[in-house]
C-alpha atoms as a PDB file:
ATOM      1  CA  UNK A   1     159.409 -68.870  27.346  1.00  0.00           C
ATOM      2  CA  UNK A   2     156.285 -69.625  25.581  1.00  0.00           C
ATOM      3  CA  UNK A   3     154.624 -72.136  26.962  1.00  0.00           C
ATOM      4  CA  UNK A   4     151.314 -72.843  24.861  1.00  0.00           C
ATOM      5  CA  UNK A   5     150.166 -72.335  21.631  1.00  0.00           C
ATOM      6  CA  UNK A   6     148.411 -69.198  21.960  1.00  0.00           C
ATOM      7  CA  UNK A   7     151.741 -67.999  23.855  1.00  0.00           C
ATOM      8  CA  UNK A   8     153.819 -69.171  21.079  1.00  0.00           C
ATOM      9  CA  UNK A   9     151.786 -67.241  18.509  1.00  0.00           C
ATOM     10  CA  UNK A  10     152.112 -64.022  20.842  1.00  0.00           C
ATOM     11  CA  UNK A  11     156.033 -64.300  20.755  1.00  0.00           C
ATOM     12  CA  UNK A  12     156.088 -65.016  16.873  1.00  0.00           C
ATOM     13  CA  UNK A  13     154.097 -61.987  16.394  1.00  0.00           C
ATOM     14  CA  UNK A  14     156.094 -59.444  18.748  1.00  0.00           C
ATOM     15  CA  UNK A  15     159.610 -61.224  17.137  1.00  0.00           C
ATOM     16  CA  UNK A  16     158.026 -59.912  13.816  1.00  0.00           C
ATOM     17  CA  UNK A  17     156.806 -56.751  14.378  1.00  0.00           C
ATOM     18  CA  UNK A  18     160.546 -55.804  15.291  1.00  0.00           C
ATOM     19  CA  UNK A  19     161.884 -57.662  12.608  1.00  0.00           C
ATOM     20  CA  UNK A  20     160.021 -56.301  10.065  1.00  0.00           C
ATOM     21  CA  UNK A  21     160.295 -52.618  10.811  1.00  0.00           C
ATOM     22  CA  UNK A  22     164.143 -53.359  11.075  1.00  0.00           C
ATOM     23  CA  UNK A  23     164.367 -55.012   7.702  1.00  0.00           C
ATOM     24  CA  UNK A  24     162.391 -52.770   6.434  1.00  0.00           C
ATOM     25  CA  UNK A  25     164.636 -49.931   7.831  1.00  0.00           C
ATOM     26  CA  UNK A  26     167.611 -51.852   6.760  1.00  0.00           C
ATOM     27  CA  UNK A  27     166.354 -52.398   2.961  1.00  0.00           C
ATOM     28  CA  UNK A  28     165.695 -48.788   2.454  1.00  0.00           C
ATOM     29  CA  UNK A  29     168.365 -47.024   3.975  1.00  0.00           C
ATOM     30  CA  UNK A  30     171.179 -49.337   4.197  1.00  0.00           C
ATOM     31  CA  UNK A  31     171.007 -51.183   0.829  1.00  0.00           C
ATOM     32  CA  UNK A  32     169.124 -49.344  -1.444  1.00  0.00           C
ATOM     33  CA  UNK A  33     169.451 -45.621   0.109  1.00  0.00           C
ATOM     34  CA  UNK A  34     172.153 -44.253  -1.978  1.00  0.00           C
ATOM     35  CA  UNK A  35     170.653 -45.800  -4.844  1.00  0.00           C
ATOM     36  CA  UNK A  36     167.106 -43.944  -4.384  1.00  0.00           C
ATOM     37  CA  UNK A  37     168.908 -41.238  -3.241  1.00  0.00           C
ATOM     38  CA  UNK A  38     171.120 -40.060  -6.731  1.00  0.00           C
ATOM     39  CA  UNK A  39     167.994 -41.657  -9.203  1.00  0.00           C
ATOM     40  CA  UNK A  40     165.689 -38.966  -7.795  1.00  0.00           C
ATOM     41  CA  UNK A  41     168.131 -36.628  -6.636  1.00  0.00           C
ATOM     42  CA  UNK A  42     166.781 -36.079  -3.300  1.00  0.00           C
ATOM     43  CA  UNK A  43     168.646 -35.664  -0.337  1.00  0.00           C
ATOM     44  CA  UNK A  44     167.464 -38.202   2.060  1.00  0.00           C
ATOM     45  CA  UNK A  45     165.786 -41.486   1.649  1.00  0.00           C
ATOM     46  CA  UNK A  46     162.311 -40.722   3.073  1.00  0.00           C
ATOM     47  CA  UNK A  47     162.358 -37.196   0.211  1.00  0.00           C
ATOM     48  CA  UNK A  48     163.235 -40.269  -2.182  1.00  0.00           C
ATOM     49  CA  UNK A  49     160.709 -42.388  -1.722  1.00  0.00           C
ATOM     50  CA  UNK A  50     158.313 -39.713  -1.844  1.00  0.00           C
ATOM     51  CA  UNK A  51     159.014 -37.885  -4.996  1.00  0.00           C
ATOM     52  CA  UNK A  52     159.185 -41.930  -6.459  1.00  0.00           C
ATOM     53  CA  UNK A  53     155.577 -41.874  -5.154  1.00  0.00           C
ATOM     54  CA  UNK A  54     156.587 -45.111  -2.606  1.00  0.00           C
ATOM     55  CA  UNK A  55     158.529 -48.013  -2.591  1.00  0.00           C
ATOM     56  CA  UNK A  56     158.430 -50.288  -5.764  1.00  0.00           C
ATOM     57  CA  UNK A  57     156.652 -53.980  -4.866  1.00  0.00           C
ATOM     58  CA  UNK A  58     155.004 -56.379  -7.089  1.00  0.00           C
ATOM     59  CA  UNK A  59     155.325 -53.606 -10.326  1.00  0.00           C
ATOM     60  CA  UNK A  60     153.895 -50.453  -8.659  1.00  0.00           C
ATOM     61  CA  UNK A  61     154.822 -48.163  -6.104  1.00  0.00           C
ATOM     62  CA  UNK A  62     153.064 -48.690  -3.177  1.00  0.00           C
ATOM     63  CA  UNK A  63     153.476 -47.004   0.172  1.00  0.00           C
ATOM     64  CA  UNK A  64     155.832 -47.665   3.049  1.00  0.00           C
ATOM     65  CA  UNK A  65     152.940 -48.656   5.372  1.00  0.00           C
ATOM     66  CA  UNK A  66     151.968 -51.170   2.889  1.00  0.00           C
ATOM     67  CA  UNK A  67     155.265 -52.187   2.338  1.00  0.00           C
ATOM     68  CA  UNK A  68     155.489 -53.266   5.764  1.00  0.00           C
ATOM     69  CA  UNK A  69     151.924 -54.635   6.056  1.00  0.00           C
ATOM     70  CA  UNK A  70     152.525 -57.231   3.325  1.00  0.00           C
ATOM     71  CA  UNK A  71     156.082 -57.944   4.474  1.00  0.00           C
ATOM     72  CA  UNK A  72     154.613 -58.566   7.886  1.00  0.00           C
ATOM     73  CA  UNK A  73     151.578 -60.555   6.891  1.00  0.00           C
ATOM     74  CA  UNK A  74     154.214 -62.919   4.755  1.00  0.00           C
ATOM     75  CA  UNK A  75     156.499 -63.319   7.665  1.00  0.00           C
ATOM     76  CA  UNK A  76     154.210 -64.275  10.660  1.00  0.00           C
ATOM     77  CA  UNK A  77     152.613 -66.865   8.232  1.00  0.00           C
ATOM     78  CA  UNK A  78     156.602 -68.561   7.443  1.00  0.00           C
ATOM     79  CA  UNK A  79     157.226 -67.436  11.317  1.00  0.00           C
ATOM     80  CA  UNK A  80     154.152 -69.212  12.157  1.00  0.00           C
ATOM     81  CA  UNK A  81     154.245 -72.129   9.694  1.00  0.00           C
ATOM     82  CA  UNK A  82     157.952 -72.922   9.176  1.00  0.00           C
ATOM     83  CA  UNK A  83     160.237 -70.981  11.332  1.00  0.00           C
ATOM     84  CA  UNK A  84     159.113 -71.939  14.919  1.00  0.00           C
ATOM     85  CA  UNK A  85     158.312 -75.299  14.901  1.00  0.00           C
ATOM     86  CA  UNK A  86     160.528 -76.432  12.239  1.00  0.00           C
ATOM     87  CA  UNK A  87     163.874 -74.504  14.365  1.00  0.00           C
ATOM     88  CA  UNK A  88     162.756 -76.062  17.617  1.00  0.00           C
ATOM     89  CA  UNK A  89     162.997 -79.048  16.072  1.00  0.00           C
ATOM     90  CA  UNK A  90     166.229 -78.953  14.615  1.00  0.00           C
ATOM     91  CA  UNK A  91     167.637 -77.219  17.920  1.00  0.00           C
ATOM     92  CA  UNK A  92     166.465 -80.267  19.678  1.00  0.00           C
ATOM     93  CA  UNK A  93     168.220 -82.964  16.765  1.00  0.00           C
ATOM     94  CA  UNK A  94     171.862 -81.187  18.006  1.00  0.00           C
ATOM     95  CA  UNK A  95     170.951 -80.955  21.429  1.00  0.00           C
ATOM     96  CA  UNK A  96     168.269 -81.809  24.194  1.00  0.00           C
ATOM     97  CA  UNK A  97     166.418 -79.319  25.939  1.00  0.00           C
ATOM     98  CA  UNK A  98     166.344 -80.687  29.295  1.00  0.00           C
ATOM     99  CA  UNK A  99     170.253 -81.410  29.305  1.00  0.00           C
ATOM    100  CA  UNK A 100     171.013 -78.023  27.250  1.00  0.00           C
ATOM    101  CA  UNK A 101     171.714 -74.770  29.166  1.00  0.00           C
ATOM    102  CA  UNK A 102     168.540 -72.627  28.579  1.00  0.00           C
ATOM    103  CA  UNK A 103     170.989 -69.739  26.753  1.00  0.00           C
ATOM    104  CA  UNK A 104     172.850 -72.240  24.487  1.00  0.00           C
ATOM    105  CA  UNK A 105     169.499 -73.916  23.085  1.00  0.00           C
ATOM    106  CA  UNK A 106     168.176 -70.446  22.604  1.00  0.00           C
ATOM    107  CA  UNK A 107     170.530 -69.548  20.635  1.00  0.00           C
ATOM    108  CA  UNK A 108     170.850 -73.128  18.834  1.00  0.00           C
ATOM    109  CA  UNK A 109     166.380 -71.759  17.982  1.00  0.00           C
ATOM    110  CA  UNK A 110     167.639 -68.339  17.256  1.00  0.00           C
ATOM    111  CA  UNK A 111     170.255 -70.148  14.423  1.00  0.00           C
ATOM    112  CA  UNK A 112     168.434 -72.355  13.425  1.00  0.00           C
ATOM    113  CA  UNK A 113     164.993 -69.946  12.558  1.00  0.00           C
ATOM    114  CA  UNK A 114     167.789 -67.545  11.012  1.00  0.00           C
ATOM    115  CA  UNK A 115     168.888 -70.623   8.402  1.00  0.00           C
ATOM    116  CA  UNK A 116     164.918 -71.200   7.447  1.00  0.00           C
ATOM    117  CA  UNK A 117     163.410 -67.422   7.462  1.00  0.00           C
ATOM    118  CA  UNK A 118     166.243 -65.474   5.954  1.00  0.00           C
ATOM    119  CA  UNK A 119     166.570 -67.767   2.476  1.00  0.00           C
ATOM    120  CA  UNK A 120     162.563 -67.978   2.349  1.00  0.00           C
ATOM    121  CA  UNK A 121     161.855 -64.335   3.116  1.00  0.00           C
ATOM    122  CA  UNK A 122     164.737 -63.860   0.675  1.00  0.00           C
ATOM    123  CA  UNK A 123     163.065 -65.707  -1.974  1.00  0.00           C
ATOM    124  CA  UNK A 124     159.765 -63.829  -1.256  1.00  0.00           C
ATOM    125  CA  UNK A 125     161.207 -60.271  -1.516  1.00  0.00           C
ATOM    126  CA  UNK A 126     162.606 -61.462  -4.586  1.00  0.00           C
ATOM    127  CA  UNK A 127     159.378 -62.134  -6.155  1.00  0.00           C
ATOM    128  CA  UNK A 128     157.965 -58.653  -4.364  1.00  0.00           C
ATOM    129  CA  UNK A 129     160.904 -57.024  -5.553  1.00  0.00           C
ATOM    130  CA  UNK A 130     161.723 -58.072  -8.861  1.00  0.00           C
ATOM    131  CA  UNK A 131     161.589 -55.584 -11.380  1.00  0.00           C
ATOM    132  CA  UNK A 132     158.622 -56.805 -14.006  1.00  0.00           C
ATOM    133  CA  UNK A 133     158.488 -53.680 -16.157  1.00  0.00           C
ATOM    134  CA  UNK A 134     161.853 -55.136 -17.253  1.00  0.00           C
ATOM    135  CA  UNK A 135     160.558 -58.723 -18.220  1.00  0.00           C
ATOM    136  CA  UNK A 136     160.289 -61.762 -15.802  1.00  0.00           C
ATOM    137  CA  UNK A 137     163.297 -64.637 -16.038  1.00  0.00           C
ATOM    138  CA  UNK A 138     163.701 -67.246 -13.483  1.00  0.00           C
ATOM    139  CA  UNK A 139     167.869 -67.009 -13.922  1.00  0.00           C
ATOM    140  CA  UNK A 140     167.141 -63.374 -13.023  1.00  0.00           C
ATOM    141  CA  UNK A 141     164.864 -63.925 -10.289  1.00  0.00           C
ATOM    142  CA  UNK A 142     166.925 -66.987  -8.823  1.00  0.00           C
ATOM    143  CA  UNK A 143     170.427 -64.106  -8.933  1.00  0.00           C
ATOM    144  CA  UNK A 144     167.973 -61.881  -7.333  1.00  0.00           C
ATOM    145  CA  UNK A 145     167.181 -64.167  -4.404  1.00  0.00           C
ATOM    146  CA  UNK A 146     170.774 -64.905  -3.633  1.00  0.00           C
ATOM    147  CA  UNK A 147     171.833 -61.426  -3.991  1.00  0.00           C
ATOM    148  CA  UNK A 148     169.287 -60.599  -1.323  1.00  0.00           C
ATOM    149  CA  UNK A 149     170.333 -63.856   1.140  1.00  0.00           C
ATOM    150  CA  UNK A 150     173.883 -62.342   0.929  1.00  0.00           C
ATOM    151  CA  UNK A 151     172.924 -59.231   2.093  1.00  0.00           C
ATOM    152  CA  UNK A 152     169.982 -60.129   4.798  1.00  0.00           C
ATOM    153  CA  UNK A 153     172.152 -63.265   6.626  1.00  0.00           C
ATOM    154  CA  UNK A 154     174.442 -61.233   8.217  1.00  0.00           C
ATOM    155  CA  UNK A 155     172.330 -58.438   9.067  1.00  0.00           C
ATOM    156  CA  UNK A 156     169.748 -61.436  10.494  1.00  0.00           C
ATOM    157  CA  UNK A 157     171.685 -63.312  12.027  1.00  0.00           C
ATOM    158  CA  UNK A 158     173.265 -60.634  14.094  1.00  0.00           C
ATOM    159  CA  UNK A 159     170.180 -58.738  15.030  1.00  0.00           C
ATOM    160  CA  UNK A 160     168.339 -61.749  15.990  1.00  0.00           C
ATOM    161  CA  UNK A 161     171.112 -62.970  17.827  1.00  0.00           C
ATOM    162  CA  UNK A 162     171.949 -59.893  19.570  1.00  0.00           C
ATOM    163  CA  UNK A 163     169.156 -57.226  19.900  1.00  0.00           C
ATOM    164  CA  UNK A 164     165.754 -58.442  18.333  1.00  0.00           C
ATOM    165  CA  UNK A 165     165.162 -61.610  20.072  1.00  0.00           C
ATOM    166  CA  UNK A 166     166.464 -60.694  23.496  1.00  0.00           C
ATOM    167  CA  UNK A 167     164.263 -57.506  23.205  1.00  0.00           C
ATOM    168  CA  UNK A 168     161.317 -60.036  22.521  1.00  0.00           C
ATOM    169  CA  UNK A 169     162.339 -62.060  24.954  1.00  0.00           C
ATOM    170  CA  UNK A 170     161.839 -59.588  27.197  1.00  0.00           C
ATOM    171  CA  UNK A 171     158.606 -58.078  25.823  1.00  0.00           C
ATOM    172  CA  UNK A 172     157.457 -61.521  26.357  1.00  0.00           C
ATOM    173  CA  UNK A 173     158.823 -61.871  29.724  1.00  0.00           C
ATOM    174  CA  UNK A 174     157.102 -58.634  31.153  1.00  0.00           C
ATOM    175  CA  UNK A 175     153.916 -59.684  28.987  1.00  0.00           C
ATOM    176  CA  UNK A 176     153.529 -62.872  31.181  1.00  0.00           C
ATOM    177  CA  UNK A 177     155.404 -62.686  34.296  1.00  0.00           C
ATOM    178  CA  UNK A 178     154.757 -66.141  35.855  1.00  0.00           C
ATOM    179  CA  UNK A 179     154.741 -66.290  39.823  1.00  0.00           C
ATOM    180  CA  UNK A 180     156.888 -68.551  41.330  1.00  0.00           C
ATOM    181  CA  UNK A 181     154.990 -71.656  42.272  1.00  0.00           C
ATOM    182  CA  UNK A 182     155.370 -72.634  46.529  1.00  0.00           C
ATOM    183  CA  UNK A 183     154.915 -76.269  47.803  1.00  0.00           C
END
Protein backbone atom coordinates (compact mmCIF):
# COMPACT_ATOMS: atom_id res chain seq x y z
CA UNK A 1 0.00 0.00 0.00
CA UNK A 2 1.11 3.49 0.10
CA UNK A 3 4.36 3.77 0.66
CA UNK A 4 5.35 7.63 0.80
CA UNK A 5 3.80 10.65 1.47
CA UNK A 6 2.89 11.76 -1.84
CA UNK A 7 1.46 8.03 -2.25
CA UNK A 8 -0.44 8.35 0.86
CA UNK A 9 -2.07 11.60 -0.25
CA UNK A 10 -2.99 9.82 -3.70
CA UNK A 11 -4.90 6.97 -1.78
CA UNK A 12 -6.66 9.53 0.65
CA UNK A 13 -7.83 11.36 -2.29
CA UNK A 14 -9.17 8.32 -4.52
CA UNK A 15 -10.77 6.78 -0.89
CA UNK A 16 -12.66 10.20 -0.97
CA UNK A 17 -13.74 10.75 -4.19
CA UNK A 18 -15.77 7.38 -3.76
CA UNK A 19 -16.79 8.17 -0.48
CA UNK A 20 -18.13 11.27 -1.10
CA UNK A 21 -20.21 10.60 -4.17
CA UNK A 22 -21.59 7.57 -2.09
CA UNK A 23 -22.55 9.65 0.89
CA UNK A 24 -23.68 11.99 -1.06
CA UNK A 25 -25.88 9.41 -2.96
CA UNK A 26 -26.80 7.91 0.29
CA UNK A 27 -27.94 11.38 2.00
CA UNK A 28 -30.20 12.25 -0.81
CA UNK A 29 -31.86 9.27 -1.75
CA UNK A 30 -31.71 7.01 1.11
CA UNK A 31 -32.34 9.38 4.07
CA UNK A 32 -33.82 12.32 2.95
CA UNK A 33 -35.50 11.07 -0.52
CA UNK A 34 -38.96 10.48 0.58
CA UNK A 35 -38.81 13.50 2.51
CA UNK A 36 -37.90 15.84 -0.64
CA UNK A 37 -39.92 13.76 -2.50
CA UNK A 38 -43.80 14.48 -0.80
CA UNK A 39 -42.54 18.44 0.29
CA UNK A 40 -42.27 19.23 -3.43
CA UNK A 41 -44.39 16.66 -4.75
CA UNK A 42 -42.15 15.43 -7.34
CA UNK A 43 -41.72 12.06 -8.29
CA UNK A 44 -38.12 11.30 -7.99
CA UNK A 45 -35.38 12.79 -5.99
CA UNK A 46 -33.25 14.42 -8.73
CA UNK A 47 -37.15 16.34 -10.05
CA UNK A 48 -36.99 17.26 -6.17
CA UNK A 49 -34.06 18.81 -5.83
CA UNK A 50 -34.60 20.69 -8.85
CA UNK A 51 -37.91 22.30 -8.44
CA UNK A 52 -36.24 23.12 -4.56
CA UNK A 53 -33.66 24.92 -6.76
CA UNK A 54 -30.67 22.43 -5.07
CA UNK A 55 -29.81 20.95 -2.03
CA UNK A 56 -30.10 23.13 1.20
CA UNK A 57 -26.30 23.81 2.85
CA UNK A 58 -25.16 26.51 5.06
CA UNK A 59 -28.93 28.47 4.62
CA UNK A 60 -29.27 28.44 0.79
CA UNK A 61 -29.77 26.06 -1.80
CA UNK A 62 -26.87 25.39 -3.55
CA UNK A 63 -26.27 22.85 -6.27
CA UNK A 64 -25.45 19.17 -6.14
CA UNK A 65 -22.00 19.74 -7.73
CA UNK A 66 -21.28 22.10 -5.02
CA UNK A 67 -22.66 20.02 -2.57
CA UNK A 68 -20.15 17.54 -3.29
CA UNK A 69 -17.25 19.98 -3.90
CA UNK A 70 -17.44 21.34 -0.34
CA UNK A 71 -18.19 17.93 1.17
CA UNK A 72 -15.10 16.72 -0.61
CA UNK A 73 -12.81 19.62 0.10
CA UNK A 74 -13.87 19.08 4.06
CA UNK A 75 -13.16 15.43 3.94
CA UNK A 76 -9.67 15.10 2.27
CA UNK A 77 -8.55 17.89 4.74
CA UNK A 78 -9.98 15.45 8.12
CA UNK A 79 -8.84 12.40 5.66
CA UNK A 80 -5.63 14.09 5.31
CA UNK A 81 -5.20 15.65 8.77
CA UNK A 82 -6.91 13.24 11.21
CA UNK A 83 -8.12 10.12 9.65
CA UNK A 84 -4.90 8.53 8.19
CA UNK A 85 -2.34 9.11 10.44
CA UNK A 86 -4.27 9.24 13.53
CA UNK A 87 -6.04 5.35 12.45
CA UNK A 88 -2.63 3.98 11.61
CA UNK A 89 -1.71 4.82 14.75
CA UNK A 90 -4.28 3.40 16.75
CA UNK A 91 -4.25 0.15 14.43
CA UNK A 92 -0.70 -0.19 15.43
CA UNK A 93 -1.53 0.44 19.64
CA UNK A 94 -3.86 -3.07 19.23
CA UNK A 95 -1.60 -4.69 17.02
CA UNK A 96 1.90 -4.57 15.21
CA UNK A 97 2.26 -4.35 11.67
CA UNK A 98 5.07 -6.56 11.08
CA UNK A 99 3.50 -9.47 13.30
CA UNK A 100 -0.22 -8.62 12.00
CA UNK A 101 -1.59 -10.40 8.88
CA UNK A 102 -1.64 -7.63 6.17
CA UNK A 103 -5.80 -8.19 5.87
CA UNK A 104 -6.45 -8.07 9.67
CA UNK A 105 -4.42 -4.66 10.21
CA UNK A 106 -6.23 -3.33 7.21
CA UNK A 107 -9.14 -3.74 8.47
CA UNK A 108 -8.03 -2.80 12.21
CA UNK A 109 -7.06 1.10 9.67
CA UNK A 110 -10.32 0.68 7.93
CA UNK A 111 -12.12 0.63 11.79
CA UNK A 112 -10.32 2.63 13.19
CA UNK A 113 -10.57 5.78 10.29
CA UNK A 114 -14.43 4.77 10.38
CA UNK A 115 -14.51 5.68 14.46
CA UNK A 116 -12.61 9.26 13.68
CA UNK A 117 -14.24 10.40 10.13
CA UNK A 118 -17.81 9.33 10.56
CA UNK A 119 -18.48 11.40 14.13
CA UNK A 120 -16.33 14.46 12.65
CA UNK A 121 -17.86 14.50 9.18
CA UNK A 122 -21.04 14.01 11.21
CA UNK A 123 -20.49 17.01 13.19
CA UNK A 124 -19.57 18.99 10.00
CA UNK A 125 -22.75 18.13 8.01
CA UNK A 126 -24.44 19.14 10.99
CA UNK A 127 -23.22 22.58 10.89
CA UNK A 128 -23.70 22.46 6.75
CA UNK A 129 -26.95 21.10 7.32
CA UNK A 130 -28.57 22.70 10.06
CA UNK A 131 -31.52 24.52 9.30
CA UNK A 132 -30.68 28.47 10.24
CA UNK A 133 -33.82 30.04 8.81
CA UNK A 134 -35.26 28.27 11.89
CA UNK A 135 -32.83 29.84 14.56
CA UNK A 136 -29.38 28.39 15.61
CA UNK A 137 -29.24 26.29 19.21
CA UNK A 138 -26.33 24.25 20.16
CA UNK A 139 -28.90 21.46 21.96
CA UNK A 140 -30.34 21.43 18.43
CA UNK A 141 -27.26 21.28 16.57
CA UNK A 142 -25.54 18.74 19.10
CA UNK A 143 -29.27 16.24 18.43
CA UNK A 144 -28.52 17.01 14.91
CA UNK A 145 -24.99 15.61 14.92
CA UNK A 146 -25.95 12.42 16.65
CA UNK A 147 -28.93 11.91 14.60
CA UNK A 148 -26.63 12.01 11.60
CA UNK A 149 -23.69 9.55 13.36
CA UNK A 150 -26.63 7.08 13.81
CA UNK A 151 -27.47 7.04 10.46
CA UNK A 152 -23.83 7.39 8.60
CA UNK A 153 -21.92 4.53 11.05
CA UNK A 154 -23.52 1.78 9.70
CA UNK A 155 -23.73 2.80 6.25
CA UNK A 156 -19.66 3.73 6.77
CA UNK A 157 -18.60 1.24 8.30
CA UNK A 158 -19.97 -1.29 5.92
CA UNK A 159 -19.05 0.39 2.71
CA UNK A 160 -15.62 1.08 3.77
CA UNK A 161 -15.24 -2.22 5.01
CA UNK A 162 -16.67 -3.98 2.17
CA UNK A 163 -16.74 -2.11 -1.23
CA UNK A 164 -15.07 1.45 -0.99
CA UNK A 165 -11.75 0.69 0.36
CA UNK A 166 -11.08 -2.56 -1.43
CA UNK A 167 -12.15 -0.71 -4.68
CA UNK A 168 -9.38 1.91 -3.66
CA UNK A 169 -7.24 -0.50 -2.84
CA UNK A 170 -7.30 -1.61 -6.02
CA UNK A 171 -7.36 1.72 -7.90
CA UNK A 172 -4.25 2.18 -6.00
CA UNK A 173 -2.84 -1.10 -6.76
CA UNK A 174 -3.21 -0.75 -10.66
CA UNK A 175 -2.10 3.05 -10.17
CA UNK A 176 1.38 1.84 -8.94
CA UNK A 177 2.04 -1.64 -9.78
CA UNK A 178 5.48 -2.24 -8.15
CA UNK A 179 7.82 -4.89 -9.95
CA UNK A 180 9.00 -7.52 -8.02
CA UNK A 181 12.51 -6.77 -6.90
CA UNK A 182 15.35 -9.92 -8.03
CA UNK A 183 18.63 -10.48 -6.04
Amino acid sequence: MPKNRAEQMIFALLTVIVTVHAYVFYSLYVVNGSTLMSVTGAPSVLAAIRTQGGVYMVGRMMPIWGVILVEFLLAYGLEVLLGSPCSFRLASRVFSPANTHPALFETAIICATVGLMCPAMSFLAAILYYPYYQGFHLITLLANWLKLVCFNFPFAFFTQLFFIQPLTRTLFKTLFRRTPQTA
